[in-house]
C-alpha atoms as a PDB file:
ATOM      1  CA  UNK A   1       9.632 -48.988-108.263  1.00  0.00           C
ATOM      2  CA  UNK A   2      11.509 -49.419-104.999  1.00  0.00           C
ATOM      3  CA  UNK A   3      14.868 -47.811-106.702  1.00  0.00           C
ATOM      4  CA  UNK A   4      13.644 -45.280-108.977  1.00  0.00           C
ATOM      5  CA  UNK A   5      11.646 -43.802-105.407  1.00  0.00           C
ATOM      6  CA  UNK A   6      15.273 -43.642-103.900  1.00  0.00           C
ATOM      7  CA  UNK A   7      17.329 -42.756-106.575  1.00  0.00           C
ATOM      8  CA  UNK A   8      14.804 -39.777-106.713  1.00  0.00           C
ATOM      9  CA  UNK A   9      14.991 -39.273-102.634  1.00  0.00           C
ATOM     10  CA  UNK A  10      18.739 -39.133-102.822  1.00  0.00           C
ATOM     11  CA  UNK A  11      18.916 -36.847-105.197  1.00  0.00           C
ATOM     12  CA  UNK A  12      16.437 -34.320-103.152  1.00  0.00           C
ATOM     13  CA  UNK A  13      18.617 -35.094-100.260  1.00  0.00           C
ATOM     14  CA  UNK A  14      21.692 -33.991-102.410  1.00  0.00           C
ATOM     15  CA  UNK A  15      19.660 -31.136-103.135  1.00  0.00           C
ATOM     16  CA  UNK A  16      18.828 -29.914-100.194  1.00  0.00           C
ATOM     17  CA  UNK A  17      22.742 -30.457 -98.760  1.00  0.00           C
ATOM     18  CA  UNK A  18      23.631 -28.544-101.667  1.00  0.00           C
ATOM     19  CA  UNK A  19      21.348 -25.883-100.936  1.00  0.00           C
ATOM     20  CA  UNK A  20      21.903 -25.245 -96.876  1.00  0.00           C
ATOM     21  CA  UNK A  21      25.767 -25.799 -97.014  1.00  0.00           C
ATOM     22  CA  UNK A  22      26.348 -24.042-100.659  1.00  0.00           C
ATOM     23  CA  UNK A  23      24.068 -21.578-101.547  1.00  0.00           C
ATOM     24  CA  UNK A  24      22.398 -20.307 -98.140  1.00  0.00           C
ATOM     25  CA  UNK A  25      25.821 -21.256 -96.399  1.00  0.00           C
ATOM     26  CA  UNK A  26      24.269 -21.902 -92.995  1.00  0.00           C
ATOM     27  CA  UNK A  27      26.297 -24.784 -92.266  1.00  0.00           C
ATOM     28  CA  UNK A  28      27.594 -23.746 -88.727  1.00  0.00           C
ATOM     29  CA  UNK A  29      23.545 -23.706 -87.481  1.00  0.00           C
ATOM     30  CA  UNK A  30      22.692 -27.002 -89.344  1.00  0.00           C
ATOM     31  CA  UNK A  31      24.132 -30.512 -88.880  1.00  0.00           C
ATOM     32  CA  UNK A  32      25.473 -30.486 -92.342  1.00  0.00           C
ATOM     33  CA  UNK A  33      27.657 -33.260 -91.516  1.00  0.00           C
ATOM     34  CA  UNK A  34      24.313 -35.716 -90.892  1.00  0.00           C
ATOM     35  CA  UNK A  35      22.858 -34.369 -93.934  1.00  0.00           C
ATOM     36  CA  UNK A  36      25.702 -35.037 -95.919  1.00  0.00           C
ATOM     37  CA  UNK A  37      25.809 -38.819 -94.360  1.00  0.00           C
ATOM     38  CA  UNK A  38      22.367 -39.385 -94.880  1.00  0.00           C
ATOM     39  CA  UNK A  39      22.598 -38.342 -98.678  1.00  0.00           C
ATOM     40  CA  UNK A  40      25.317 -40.824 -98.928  1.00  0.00           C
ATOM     41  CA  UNK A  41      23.643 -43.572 -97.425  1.00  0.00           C
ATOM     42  CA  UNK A  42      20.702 -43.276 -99.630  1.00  0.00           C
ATOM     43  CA  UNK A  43      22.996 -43.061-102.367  1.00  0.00           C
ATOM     44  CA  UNK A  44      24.565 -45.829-101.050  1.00  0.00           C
ATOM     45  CA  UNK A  45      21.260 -47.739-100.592  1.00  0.00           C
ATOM     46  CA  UNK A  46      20.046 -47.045-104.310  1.00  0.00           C
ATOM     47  CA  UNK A  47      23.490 -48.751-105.443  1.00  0.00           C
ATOM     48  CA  UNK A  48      22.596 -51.745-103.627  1.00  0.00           C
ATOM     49  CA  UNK A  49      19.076 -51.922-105.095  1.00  0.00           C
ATOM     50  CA  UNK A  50      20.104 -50.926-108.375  1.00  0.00           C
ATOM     51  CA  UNK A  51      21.038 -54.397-109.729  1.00  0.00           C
ATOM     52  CA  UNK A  52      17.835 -55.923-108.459  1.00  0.00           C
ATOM     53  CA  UNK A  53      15.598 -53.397-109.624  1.00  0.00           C
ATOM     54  CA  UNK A  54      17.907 -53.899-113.572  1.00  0.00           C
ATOM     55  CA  UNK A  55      17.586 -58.065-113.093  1.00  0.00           C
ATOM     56  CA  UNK A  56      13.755 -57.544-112.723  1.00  0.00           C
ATOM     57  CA  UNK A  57      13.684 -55.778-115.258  1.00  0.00           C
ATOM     58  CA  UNK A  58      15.552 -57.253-117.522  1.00  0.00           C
ATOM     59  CA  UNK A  59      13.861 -60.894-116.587  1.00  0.00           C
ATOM     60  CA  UNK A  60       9.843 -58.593-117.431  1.00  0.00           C
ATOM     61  CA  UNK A  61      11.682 -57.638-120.815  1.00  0.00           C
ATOM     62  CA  UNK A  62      12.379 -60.891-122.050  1.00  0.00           C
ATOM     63  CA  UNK A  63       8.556 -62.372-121.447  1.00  0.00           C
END
């Protein structure tokens, strides 16, 4: 549950980075730069929960 909740957080994150510095192109009044980190340490987060989350899984599975 843990890693599907922040693979799907991330991917708002990315989102909304996406949107500000992209599409409304407000990045000069934003700090796109800690957006951008924060997206990519949730991504990086989700990576390290990832396995866990797939060994739990798997180990449910096979009951």
């Amino acid at each position: 549950i843990t890693s599907t909740l922040t693979f799907a957080a991330a991917c708002a994150s990315a989102g909304i980075t996406v949107l500000i510095g992209n599409d409304l192109g407000q990045c000069s009044q934003n700090h796109c730069a800690r957006f951008e980190t924060a997206t990519a340490m949730a991504f990086i987060s989700w990576f390290t929960i990832s396995p866990s989350f797939l060994l739990n899984f798997w180990t449910l599975a096979s009951r």
